[in-house]
PDB file of N, CA and C in Angstrom:
ATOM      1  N   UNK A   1      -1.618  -4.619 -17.003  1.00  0.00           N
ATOM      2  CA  UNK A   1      -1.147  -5.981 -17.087  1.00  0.00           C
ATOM      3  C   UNK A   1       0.377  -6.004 -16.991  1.00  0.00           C
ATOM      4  N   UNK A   2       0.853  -5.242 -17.639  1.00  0.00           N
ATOM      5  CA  UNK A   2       2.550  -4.955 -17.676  1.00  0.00           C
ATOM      6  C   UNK A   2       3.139  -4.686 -16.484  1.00  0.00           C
ATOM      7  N   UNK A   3       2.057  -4.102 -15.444  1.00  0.00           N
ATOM      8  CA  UNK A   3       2.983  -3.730 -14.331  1.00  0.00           C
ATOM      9  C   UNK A   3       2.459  -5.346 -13.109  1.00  0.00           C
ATOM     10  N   UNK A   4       1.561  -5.656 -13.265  1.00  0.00           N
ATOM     11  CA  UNK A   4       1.484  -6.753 -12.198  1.00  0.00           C
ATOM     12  C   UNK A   4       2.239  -8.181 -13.443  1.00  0.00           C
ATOM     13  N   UNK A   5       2.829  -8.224 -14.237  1.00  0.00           N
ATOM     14  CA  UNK A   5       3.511  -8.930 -14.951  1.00  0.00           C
ATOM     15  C   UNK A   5       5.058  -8.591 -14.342  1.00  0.00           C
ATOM     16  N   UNK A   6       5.546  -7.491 -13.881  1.00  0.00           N
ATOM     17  CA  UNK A   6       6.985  -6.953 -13.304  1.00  0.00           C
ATOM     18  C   UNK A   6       6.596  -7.230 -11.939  1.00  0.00           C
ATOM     19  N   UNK A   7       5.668  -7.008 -11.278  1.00  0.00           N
ATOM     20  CA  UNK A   7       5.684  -7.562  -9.776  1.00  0.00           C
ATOM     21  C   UNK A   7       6.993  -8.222  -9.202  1.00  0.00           C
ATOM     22  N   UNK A   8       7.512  -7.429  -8.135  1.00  0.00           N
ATOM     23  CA  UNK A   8       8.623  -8.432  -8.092  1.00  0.00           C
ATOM     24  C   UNK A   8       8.612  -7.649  -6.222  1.00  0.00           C
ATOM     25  N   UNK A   9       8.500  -8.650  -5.439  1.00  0.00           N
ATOM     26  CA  UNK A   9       8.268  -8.768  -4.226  1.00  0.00           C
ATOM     27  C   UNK A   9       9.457  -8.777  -3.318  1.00  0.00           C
ATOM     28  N   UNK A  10      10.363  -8.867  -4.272  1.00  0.00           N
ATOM     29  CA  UNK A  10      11.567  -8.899  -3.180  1.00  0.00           C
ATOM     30  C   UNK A  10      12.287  -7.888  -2.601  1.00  0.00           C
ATOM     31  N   UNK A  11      12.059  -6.470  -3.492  1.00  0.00           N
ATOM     32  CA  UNK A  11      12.852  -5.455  -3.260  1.00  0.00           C
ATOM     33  C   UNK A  11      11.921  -5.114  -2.108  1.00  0.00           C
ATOM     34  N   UNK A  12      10.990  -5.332  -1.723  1.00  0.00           N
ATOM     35  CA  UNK A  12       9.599  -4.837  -0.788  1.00  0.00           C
ATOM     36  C   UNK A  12       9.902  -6.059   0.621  1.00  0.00           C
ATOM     37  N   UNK A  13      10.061  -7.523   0.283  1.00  0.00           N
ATOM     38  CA  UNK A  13      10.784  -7.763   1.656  1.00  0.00           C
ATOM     39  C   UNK A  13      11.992  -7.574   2.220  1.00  0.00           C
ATOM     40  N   UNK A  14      12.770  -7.254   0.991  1.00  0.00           N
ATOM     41  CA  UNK A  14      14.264  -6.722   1.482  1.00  0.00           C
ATOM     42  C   UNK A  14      14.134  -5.867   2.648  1.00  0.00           C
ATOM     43  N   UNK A  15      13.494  -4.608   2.587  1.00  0.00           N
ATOM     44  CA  UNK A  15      13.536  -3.615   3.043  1.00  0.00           C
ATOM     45  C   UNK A  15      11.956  -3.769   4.572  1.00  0.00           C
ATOM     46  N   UNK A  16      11.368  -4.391   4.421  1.00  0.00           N
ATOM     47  CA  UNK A  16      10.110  -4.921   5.135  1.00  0.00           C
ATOM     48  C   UNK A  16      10.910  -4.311   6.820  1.00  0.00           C
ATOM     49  N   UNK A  17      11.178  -4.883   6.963  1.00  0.00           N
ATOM     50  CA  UNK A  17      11.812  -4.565   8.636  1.00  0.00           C
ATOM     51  C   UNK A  17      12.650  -3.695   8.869  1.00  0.00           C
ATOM     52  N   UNK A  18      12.831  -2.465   8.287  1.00  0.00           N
ATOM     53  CA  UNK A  18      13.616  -0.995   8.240  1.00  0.00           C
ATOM     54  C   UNK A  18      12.357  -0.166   8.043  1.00  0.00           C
ATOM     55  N   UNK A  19      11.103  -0.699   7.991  1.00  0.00           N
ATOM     56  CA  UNK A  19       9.917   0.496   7.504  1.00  0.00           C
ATOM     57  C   UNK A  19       9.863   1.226   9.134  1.00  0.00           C
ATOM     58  N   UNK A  20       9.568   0.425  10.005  1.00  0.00           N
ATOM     59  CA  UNK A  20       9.131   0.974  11.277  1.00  0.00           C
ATOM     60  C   UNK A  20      10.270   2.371  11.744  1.00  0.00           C
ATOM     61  N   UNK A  21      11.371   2.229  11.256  1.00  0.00           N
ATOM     62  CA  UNK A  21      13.060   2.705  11.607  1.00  0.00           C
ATOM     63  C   UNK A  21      12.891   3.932  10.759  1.00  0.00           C
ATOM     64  N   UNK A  22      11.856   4.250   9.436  1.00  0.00           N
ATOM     65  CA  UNK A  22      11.965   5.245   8.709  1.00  0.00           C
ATOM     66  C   UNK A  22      11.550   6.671   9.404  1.00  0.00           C
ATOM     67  N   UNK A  23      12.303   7.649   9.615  1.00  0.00           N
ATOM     68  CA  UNK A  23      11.438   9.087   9.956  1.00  0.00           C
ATOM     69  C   UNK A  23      11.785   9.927   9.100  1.00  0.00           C
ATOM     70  N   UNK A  24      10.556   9.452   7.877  1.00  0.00           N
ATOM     71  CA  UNK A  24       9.869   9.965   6.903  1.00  0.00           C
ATOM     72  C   UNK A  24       8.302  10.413   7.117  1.00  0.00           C
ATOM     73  N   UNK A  25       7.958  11.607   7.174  1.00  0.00           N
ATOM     74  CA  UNK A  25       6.086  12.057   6.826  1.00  0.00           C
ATOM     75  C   UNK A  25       5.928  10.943   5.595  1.00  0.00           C
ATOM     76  N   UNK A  26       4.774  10.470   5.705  1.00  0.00           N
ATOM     77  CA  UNK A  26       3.795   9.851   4.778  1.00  0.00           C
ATOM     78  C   UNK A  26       2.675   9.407   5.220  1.00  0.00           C
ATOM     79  N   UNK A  27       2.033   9.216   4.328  1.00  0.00           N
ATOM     80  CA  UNK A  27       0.236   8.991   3.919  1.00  0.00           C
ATOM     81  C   UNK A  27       0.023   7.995   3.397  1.00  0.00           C
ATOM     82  N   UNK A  28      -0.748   7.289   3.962  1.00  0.00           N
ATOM     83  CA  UNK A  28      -1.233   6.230   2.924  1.00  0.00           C
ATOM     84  C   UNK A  28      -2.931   5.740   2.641  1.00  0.00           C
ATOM     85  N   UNK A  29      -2.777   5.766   0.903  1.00  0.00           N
ATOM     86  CA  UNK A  29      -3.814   5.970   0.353  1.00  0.00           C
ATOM     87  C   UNK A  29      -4.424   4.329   0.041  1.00  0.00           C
ATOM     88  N   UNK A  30      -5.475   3.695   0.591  1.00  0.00           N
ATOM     89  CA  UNK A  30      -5.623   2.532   0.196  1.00  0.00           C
ATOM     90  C   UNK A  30      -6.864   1.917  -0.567  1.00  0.00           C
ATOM     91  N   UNK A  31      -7.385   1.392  -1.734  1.00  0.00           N
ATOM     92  CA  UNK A  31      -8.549   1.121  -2.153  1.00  0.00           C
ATOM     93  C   UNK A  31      -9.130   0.110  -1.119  1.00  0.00           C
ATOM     94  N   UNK A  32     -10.362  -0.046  -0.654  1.00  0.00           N
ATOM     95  CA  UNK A  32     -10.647  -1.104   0.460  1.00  0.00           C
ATOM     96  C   UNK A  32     -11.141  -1.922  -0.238  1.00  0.00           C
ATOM     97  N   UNK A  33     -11.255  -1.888  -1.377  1.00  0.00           N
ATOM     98  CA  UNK A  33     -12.318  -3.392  -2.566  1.00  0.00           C
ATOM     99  C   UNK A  33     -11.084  -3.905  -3.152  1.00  0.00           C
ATOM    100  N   UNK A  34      -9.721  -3.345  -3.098  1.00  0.00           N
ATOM    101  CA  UNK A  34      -8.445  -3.963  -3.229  1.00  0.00           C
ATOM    102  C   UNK A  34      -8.683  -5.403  -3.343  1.00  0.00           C
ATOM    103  N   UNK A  35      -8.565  -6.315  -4.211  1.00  0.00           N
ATOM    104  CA  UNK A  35      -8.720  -7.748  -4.039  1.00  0.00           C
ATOM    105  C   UNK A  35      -6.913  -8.760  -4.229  1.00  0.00           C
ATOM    106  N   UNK A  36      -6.386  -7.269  -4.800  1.00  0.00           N
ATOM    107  CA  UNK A  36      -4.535  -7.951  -5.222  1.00  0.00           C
ATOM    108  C   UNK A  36      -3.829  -7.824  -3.709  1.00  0.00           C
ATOM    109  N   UNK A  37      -4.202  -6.742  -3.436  1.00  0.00           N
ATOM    110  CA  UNK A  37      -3.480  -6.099  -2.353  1.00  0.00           C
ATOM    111  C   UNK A  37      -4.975  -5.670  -0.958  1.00  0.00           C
ATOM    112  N   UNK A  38      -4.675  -6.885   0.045  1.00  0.00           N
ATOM    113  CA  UNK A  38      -6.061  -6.564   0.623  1.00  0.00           C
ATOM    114  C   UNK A  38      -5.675  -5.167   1.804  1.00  0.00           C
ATOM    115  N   UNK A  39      -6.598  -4.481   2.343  1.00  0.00           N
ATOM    116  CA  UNK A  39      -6.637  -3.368   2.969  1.00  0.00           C
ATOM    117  C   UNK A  39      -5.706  -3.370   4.288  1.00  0.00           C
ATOM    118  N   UNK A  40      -5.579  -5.306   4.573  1.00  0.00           N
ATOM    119  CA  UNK A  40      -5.012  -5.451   5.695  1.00  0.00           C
ATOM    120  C   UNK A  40      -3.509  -5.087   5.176  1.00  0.00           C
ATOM    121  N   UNK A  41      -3.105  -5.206   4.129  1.00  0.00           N
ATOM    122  CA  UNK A  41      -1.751  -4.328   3.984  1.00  0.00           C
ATOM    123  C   UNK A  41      -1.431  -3.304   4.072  1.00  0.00           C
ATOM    124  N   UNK A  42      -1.943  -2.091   3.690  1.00  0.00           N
ATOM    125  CA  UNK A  42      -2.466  -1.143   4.246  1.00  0.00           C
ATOM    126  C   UNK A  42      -2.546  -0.678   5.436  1.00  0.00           C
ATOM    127  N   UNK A  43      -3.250  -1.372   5.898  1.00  0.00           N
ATOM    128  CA  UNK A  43      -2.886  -1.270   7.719  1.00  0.00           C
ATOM    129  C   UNK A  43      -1.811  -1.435   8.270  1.00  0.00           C
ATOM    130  N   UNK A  44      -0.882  -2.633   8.109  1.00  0.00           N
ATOM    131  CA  UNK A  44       0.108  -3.030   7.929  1.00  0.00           C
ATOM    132  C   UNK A  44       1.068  -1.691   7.851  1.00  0.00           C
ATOM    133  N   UNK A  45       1.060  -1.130   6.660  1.00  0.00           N
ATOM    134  CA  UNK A  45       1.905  -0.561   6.313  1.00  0.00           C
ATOM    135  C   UNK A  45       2.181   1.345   6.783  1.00  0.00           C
ATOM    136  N   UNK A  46       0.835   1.111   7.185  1.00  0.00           N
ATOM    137  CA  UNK A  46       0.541   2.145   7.762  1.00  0.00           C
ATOM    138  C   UNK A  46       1.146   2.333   9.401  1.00  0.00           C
ATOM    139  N   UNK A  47       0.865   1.382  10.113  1.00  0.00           N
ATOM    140  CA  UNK A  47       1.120   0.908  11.372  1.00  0.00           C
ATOM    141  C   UNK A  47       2.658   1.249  11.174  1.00  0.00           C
ATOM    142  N   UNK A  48       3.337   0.372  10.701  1.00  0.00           N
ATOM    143  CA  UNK A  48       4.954   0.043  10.749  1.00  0.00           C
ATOM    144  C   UNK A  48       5.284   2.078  10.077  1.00  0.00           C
ATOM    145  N   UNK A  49       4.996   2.496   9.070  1.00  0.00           N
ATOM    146  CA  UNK A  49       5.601   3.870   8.902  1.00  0.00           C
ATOM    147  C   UNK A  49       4.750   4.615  10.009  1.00  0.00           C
ATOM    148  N   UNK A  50       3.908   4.266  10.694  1.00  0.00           N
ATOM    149  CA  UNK A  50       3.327   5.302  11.992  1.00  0.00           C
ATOM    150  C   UNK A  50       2.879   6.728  10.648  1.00  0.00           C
ATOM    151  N   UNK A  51       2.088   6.257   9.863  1.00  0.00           N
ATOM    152  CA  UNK A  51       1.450   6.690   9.219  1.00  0.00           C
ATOM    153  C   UNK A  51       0.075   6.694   8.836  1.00  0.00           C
ATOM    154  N   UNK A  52      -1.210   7.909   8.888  1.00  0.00           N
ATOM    155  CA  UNK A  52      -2.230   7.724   9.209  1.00  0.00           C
ATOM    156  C   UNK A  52      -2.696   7.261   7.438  1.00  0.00           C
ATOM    157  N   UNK A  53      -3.979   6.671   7.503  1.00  0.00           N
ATOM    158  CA  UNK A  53      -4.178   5.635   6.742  1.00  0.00           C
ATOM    159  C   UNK A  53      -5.502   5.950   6.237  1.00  0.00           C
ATOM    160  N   UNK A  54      -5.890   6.219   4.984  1.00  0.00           N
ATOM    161  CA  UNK A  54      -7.552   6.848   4.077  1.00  0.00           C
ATOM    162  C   UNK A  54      -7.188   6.145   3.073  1.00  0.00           C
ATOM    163  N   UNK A  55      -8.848   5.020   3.901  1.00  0.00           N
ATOM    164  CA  UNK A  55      -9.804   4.040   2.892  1.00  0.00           C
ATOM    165  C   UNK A  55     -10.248   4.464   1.881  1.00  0.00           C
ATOM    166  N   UNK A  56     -10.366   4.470   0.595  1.00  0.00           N
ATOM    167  CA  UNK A  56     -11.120   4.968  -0.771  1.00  0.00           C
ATOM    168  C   UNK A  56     -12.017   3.654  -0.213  1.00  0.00           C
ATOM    169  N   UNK A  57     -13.343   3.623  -0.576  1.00  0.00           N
ATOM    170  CA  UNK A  57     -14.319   2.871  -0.143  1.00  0.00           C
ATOM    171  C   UNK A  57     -14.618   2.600  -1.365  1.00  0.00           C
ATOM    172  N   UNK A  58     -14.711   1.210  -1.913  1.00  0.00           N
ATOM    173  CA  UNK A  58     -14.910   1.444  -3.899  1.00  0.00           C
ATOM    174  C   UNK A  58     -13.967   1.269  -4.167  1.00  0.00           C
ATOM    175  N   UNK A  59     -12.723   1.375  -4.238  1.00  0.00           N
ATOM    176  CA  UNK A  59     -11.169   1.687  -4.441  1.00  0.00           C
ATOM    177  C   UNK A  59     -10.919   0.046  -4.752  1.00  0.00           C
ATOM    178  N   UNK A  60      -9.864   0.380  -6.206  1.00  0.00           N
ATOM    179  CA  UNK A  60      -9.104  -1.085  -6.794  1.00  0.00           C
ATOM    180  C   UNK A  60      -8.162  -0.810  -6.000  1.00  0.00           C
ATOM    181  N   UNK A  61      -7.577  -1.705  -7.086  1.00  0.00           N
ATOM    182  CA  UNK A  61      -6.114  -1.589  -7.098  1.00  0.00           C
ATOM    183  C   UNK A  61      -5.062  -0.585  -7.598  1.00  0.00           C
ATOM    184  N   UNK A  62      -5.889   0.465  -8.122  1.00  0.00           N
ATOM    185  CA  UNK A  62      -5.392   1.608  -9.351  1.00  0.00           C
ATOM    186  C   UNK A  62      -6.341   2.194  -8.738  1.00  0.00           C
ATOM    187  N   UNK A  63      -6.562   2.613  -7.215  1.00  0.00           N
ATOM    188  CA  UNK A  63      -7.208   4.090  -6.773  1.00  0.00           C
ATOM    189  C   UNK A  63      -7.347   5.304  -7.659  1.00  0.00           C
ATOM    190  N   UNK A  64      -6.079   5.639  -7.511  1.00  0.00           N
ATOM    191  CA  UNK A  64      -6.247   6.944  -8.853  1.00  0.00           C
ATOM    192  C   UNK A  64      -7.000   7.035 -10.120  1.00  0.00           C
ATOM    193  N   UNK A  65      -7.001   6.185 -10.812  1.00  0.00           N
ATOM    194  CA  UNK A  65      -7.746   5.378 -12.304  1.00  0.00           C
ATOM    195  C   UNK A  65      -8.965   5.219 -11.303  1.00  0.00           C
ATOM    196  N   UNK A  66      -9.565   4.332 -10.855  1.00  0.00           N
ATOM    197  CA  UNK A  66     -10.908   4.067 -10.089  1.00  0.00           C
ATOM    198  C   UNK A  66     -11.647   5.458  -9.492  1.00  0.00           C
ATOM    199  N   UNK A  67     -10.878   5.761  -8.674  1.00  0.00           N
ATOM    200  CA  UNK A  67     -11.731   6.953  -7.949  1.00  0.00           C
ATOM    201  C   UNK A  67     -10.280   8.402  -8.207  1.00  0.00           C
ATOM    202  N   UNK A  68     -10.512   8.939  -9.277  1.00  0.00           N
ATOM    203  CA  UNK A  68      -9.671  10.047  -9.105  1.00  0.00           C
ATOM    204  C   UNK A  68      -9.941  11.164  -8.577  1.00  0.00           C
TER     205      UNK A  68
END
């Protein structure tokens, strides 16, 4: 509760249009039953870092906690 109570969205569009520009390796891990954050972000985010992208199928929002 404490951490979607700090939610704060701006430091994440600040930076939104420098993701594609990053050449950084990364992975991204996404719950697909996600209902805060839907999978299409994920994709999203995956796409723009040109980073390959594994669905937890079952998966919250707290992947790790849900499916560790």
């Amino acid at each position: 509760m404490r951490q979607a109570q700090s939610l704060n969205v701006e430091d994440t569009k600040a930076i939104a249009g420098q993701l594609p520009t990053l050449a950084v390796p990364a992975r991204i891990v996404w719950g697909a039953a996600d209902e805060f954050q839907k999978i299409e972000y994920g994709e999203r985010l995956a796409t723009d870092l040109g980073a390959p992208l594994r669905r937890i199928d079952g998966g919250l929002h707290f992947t790790p906690e849900d499916h560790p």
